[in-house]
Protein backbone atom coordinates (compact mmCIF):
# COMPACT_ATOMS: atom_id res chain seq x y z
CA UNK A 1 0.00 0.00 0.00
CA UNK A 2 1.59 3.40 -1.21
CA UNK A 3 2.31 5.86 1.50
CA UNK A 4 0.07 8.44 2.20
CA UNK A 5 1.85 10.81 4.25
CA UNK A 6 3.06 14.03 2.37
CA UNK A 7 6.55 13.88 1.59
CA UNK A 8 9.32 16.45 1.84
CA UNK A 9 12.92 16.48 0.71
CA UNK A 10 15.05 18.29 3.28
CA UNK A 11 18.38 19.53 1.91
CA UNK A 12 21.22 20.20 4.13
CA UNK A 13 19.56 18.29 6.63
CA UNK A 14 22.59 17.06 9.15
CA UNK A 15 23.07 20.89 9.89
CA UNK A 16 21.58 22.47 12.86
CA UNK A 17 18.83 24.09 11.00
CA UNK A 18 17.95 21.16 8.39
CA UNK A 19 18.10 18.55 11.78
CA UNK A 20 15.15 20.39 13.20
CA UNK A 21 13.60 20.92 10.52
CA UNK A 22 13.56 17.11 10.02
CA UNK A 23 11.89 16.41 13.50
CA UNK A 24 9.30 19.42 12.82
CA UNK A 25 8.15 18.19 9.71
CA UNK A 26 8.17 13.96 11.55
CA UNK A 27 5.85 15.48 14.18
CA UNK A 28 3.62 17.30 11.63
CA UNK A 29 3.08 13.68 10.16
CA UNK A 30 5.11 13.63 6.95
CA UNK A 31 7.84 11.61 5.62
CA UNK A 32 10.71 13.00 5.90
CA UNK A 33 14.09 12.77 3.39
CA UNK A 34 17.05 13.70 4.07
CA UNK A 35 18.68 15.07 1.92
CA UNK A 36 23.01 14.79 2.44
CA UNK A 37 26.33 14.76 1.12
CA UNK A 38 28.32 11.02 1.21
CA UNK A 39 30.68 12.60 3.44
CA UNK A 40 28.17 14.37 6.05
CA UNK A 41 28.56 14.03 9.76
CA UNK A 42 25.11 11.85 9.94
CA UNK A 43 25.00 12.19 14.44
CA UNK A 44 22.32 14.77 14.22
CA UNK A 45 19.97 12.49 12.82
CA UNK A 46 20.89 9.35 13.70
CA UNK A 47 17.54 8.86 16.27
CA UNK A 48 14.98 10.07 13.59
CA UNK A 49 12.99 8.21 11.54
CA UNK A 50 14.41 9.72 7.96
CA UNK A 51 14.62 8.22 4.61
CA UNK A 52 18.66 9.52 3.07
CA UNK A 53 19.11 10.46 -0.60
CA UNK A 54 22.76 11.61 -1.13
CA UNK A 55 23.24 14.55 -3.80
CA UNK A 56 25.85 17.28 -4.24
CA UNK A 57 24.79 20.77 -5.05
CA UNK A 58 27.78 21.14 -6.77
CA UNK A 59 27.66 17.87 -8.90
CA UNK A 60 24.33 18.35 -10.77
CA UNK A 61 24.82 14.42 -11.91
CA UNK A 62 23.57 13.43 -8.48
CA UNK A 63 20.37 15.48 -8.16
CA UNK A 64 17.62 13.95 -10.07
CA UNK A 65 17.07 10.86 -8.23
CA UNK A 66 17.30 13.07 -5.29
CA UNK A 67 14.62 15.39 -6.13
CA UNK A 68 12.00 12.75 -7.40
CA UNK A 69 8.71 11.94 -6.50
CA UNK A 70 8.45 14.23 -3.36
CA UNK A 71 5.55 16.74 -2.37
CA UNK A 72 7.59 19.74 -0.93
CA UNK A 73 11.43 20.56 -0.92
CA UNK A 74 13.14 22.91 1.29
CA UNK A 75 16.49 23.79 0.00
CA UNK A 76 18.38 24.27 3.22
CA UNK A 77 21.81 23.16 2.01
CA UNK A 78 24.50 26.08 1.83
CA UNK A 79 27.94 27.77 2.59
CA UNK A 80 27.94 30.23 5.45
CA UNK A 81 31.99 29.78 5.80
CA UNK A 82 34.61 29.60 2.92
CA UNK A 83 38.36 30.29 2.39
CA UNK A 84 37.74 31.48 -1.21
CA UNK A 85 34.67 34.02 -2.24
CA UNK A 86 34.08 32.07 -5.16
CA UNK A 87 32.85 28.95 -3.29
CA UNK A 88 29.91 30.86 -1.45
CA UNK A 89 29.04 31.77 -5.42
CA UNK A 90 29.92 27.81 -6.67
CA UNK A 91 27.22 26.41 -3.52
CA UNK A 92 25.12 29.11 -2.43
CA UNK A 93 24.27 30.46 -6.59
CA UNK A 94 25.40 28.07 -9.23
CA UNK A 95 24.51 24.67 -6.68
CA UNK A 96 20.81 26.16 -6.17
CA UNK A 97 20.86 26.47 -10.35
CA UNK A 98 21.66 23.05 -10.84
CA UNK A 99 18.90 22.12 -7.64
CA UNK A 100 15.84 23.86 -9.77
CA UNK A 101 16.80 22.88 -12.73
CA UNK A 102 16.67 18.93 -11.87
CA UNK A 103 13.35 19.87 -9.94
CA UNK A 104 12.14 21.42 -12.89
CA UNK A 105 13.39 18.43 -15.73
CA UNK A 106 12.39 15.13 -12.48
CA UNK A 107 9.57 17.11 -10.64
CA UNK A 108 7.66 19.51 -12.32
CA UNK A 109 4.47 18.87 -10.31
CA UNK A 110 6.37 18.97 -6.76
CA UNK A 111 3.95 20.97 -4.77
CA UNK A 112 5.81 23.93 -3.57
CA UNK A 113 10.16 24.83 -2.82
CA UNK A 114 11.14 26.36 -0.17
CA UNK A 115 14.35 28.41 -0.67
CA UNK A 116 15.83 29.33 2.20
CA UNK A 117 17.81 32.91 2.02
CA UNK A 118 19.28 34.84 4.21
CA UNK A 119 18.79 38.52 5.64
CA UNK A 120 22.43 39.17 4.57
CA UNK A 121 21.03 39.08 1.41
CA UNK A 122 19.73 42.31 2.02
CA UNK A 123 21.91 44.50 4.05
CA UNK A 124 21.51 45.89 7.29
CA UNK A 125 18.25 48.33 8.35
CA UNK A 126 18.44 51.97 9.68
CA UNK A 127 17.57 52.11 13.54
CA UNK A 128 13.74 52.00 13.76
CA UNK A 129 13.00 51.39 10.09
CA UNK A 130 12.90 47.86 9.90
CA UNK A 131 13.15 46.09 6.26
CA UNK A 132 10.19 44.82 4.83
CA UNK A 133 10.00 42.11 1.76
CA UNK A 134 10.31 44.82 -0.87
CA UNK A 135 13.34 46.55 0.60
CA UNK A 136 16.13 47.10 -2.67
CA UNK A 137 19.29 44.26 -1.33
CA UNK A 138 22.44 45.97 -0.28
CA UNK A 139 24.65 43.07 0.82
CA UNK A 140 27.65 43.35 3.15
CA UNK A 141 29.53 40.49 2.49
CA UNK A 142 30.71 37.66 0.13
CA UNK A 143 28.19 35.41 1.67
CA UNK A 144 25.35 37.59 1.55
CA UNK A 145 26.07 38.30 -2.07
CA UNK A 146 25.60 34.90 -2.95
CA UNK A 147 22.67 33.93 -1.14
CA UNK A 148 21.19 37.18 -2.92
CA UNK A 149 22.15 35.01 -6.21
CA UNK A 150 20.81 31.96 -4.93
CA UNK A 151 17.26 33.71 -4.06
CA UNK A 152 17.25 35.26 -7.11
CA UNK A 153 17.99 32.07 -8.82
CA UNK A 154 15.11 30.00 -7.48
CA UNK A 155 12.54 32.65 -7.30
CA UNK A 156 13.20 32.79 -11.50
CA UNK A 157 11.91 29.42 -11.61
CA UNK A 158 8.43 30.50 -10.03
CA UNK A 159 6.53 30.11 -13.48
CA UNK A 160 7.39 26.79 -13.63
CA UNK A 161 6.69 25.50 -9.99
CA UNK A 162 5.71 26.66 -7.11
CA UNK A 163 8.68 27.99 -5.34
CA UNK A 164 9.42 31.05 -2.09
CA UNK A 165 12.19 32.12 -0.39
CA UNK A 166 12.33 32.78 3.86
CA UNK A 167 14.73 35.21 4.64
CA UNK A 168 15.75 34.47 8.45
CA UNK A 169 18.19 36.55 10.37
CA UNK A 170 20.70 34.90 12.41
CA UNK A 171 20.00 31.41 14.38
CA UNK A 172 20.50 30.59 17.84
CA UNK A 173 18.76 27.47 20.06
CA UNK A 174 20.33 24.85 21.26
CA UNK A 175 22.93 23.24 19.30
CA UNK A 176 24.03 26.24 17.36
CA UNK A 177 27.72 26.52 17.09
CA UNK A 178 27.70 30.30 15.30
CA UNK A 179 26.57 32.14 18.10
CA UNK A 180 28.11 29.99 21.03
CA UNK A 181 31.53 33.01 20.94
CA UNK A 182 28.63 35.56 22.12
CA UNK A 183 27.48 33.60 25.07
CA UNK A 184 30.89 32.30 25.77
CA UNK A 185 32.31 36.04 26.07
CA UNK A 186 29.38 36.76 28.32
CA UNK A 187 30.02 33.63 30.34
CA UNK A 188 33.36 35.18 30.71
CA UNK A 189 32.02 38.04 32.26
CA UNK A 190 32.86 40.57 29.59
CA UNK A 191 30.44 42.16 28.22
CA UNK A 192 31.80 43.28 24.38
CA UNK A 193 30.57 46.69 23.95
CA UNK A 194 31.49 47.24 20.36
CA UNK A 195 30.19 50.53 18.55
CA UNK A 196 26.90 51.70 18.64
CA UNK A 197 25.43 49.68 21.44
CA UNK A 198 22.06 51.28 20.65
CA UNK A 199 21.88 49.69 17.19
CA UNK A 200 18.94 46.75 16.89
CA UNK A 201 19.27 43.67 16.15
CA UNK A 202 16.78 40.99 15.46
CA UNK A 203 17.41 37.13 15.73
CA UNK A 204 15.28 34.18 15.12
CA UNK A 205 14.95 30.87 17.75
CA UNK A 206 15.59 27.73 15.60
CA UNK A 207 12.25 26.05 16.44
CA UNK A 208 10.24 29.52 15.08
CA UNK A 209 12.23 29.39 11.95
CA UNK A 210 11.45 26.01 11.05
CA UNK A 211 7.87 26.58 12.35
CA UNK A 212 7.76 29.52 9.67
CA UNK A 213 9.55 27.42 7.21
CA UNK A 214 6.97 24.54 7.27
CA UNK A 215 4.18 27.33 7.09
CA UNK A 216 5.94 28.40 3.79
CA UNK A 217 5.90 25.09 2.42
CA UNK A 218 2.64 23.53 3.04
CA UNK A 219 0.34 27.30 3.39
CA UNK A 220 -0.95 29.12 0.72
CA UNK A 221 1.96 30.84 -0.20
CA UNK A 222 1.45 32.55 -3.90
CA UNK A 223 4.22 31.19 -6.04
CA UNK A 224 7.50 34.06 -6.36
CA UNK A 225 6.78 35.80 -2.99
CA UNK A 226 9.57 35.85 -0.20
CA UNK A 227 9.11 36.30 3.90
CA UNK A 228 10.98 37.20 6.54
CA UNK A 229 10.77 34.83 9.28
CA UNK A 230 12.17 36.37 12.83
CA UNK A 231 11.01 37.26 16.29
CA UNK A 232 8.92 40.13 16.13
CA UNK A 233 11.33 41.67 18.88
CA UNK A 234 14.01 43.65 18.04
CA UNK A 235 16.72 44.19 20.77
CA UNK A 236 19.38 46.83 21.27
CA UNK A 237 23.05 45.58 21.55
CA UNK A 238 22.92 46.57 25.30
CA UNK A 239 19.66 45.03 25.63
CA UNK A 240 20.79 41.63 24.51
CA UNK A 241 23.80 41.63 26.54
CA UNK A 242 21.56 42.33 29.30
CA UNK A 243 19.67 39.34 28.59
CA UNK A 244 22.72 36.95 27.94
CA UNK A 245 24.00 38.58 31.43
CA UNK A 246 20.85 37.20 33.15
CA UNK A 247 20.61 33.82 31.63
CA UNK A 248 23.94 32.84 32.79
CA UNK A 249 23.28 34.39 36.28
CA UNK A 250 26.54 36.02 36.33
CA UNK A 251 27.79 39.53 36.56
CA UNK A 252 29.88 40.83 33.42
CA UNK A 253 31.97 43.70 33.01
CA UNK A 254 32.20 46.03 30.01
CA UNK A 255 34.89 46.30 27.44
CA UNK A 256 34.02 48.71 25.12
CA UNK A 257 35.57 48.63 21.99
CA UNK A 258 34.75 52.08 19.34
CA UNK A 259 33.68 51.00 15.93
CA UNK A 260 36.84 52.46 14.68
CA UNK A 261 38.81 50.44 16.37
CA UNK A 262 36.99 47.27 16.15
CA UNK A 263 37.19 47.97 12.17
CA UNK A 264 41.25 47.84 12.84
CA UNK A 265 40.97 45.00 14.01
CA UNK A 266 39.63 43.39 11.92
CA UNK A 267 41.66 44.58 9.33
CA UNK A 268 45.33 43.38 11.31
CA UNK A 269 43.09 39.98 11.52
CA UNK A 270 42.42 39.36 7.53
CA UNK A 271 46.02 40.52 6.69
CA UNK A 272 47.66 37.88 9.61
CA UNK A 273 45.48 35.09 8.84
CA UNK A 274 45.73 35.38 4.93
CA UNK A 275 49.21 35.68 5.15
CA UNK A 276 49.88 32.05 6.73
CA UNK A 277 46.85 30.59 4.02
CA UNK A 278 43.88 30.27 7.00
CA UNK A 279 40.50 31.87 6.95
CA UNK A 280 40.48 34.82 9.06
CA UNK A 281 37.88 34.95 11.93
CA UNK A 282 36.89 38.41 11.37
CA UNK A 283 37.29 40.58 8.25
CA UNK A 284 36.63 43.80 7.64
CA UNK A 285 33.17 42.64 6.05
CA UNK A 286 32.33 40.97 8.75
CA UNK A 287 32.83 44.15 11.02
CA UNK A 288 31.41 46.05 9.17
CA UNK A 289 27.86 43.27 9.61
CA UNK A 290 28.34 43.17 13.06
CA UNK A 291 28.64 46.97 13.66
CA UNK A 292 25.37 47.10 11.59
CA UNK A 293 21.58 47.45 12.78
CA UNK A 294 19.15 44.52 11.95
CA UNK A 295 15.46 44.67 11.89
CA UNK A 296 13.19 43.38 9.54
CA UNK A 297 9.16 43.50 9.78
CA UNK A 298 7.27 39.86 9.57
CA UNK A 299 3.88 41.85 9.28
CA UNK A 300 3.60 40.10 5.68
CA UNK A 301 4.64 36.82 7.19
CA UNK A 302 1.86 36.92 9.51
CA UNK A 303 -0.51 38.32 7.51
CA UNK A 304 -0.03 35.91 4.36
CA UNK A 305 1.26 33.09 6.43
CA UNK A 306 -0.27 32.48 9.76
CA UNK A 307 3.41 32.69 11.08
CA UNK A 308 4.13 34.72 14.51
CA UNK A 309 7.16 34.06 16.61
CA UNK A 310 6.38 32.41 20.12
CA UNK A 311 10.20 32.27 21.79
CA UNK A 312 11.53 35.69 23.15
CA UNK A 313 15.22 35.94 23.28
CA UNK A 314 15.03 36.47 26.92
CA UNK A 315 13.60 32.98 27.25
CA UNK A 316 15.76 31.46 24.21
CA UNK A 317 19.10 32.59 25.57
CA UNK A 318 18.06 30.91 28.84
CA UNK A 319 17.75 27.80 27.23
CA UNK A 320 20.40 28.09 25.06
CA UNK A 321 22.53 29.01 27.93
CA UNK A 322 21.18 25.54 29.55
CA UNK A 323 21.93 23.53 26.94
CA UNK A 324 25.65 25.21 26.34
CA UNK A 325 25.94 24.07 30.32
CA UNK A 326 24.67 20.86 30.15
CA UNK A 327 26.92 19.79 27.11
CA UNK A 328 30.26 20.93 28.33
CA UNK A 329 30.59 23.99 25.72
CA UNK A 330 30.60 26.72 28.12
């Protein structure tokens, strides 16, 4: 007897995102694939019930029987880290090419794609004027150049499937390894006071995102249209320090560090690590995103989507902190 449970194709799922998004979409009912590399660390979903198709982005030969005969696809898979620019551009643009292409040759009739894009893709805000959907992209960095690409790339293929992009700002929940430094440096009772400390910033808990994400996929989302999917909060600097301060229960002291100076930094650190053939931690793009202000509005999310964010970051970063503690990684 053929299975009747909708069927989704997660790509990128052994990452922290695509992992939830597996066990979202298993307790919503469906069947779940997983969509992974030969070579992926598997330990993220080694207790879930998934079905694996391995596929490359980047070697289109491996893609059709990956795509075939499923209901709904979230493209997930991505680079958010590379020595050379041109590899964000190879995975993040020319991979998510070759991905909607083979949809559109092996699954024409998939019901709706979910690309997911970044809010890098489209540059910081001005404090209190968040972005909304239509905002004209002004990228910052190599990596939010390409996932521009890549979103423009999939959302060209919207006359021949149903396909929209979610735009989330950054991650954090348990498990996330990006924005562990932030809690760690709090944890070590300094509190980085870097620039503008009034400047805003907006995150997104991992289990909202994916909530949004499967609202995107299996809603009534019109075919070409985009969303940004984040808490409806946005936080000063000083505010979520504040809040980081409190979760761990333990009193920090201020460094502050002028923008000027942080940009110099960051500067000495691309030269040094370039020089000896590593990837610098921070580069003068990246300081220039971090000194930046972040707010986006998910009015049209709500509105066209159902989708409002349930996890504050005051509650989030205490059970992020929780989790850091009870795995050893602060």
């Amino acid at each position: 007897m053929p299975d009747s449970k909708p069927s989704v194709l997660i790509t990128g799922a052994n990452g922290f995102v695509g992992a939830r998004l597996c066990r979202l979409f298993l307790d919503e009912g469906c069947r779940v694939i997983a969509g992974v590399r030969k070579t992926a660390n598997l330990s993220q979903l080694e207790k879930l019930d998934v079905e694996y198709r391995y596929g490359d982005v980047t070697r289109p030969e491996t893609l059709p029987e990956m795509v075939s005969e499923v209901d709904y696809i979230v493209h997930n898979a991505g680079v958010v880290k590379a020595k050379r620019e041109r590899t964000f551009f190879e995975v993040n643009e020319k991979g998510t090419r070759s991905l909607m292409e083979a949809i559109a040759q092996h699954n024409p009739l998939v019901k709706r794609v979910v690309y997911i894009s970044s809010l890098a893709a489209f540059g910081p805000s001005q404090i209190g004027h968040p972005l909304t959907e239509d905002a004209p992209p002004q990228p910052l960095t190599a990596y939010g150049r390409s996932k521009l690409k890549g979103e423009q790339v999939a959302l060209s293929f919207a006359d021949r499937f149903n396909v929209v992009a979610v735009r989330p700002p950054g991650v954090y929940g348990p498990g996330d390894r990006e924005i562990l430094a932030f809690f760690q440096t709090v944890n070590n009772r300094i509190k980085p006071y870097i620039g503008n400390t009034g400047r805003m910033l907006q995150l997104v808990h991992v289990d909202d995102l994916c909530r949004g994400i499967y609202l995107a996929a299996t809603g009534g989302a019109a075919t070409g249209e985009a969303y940004f999917i984040a808490e409806k909060n946005g936080y000063t600097m000083k505010q979520l320090i504040a809040m980081l301060e409190a979760a761990g229960g333990k009193k920090a002291f201020p460094l502050i560090i002028p923008g000027p100076l942080f940009r110099a930094i960051a500067l000495i650190s691309e030269t040094v690590f370039k020089a000896v053939g590593a990837t610098p931690m921070l580069t003068r793009e990246k300081a220039n995103e971090l000194l930046a202000s972040w707010e986006v509005s998910t009015e049209k999310a709500r509105r066209e989507l159902g989708y409002e964010s349930r996890i504050t970051f005051e509650q989030g970063a205490r059970e992020t902190y929780a989790w850091y503690k009870q795995e050893g990684w602060l």
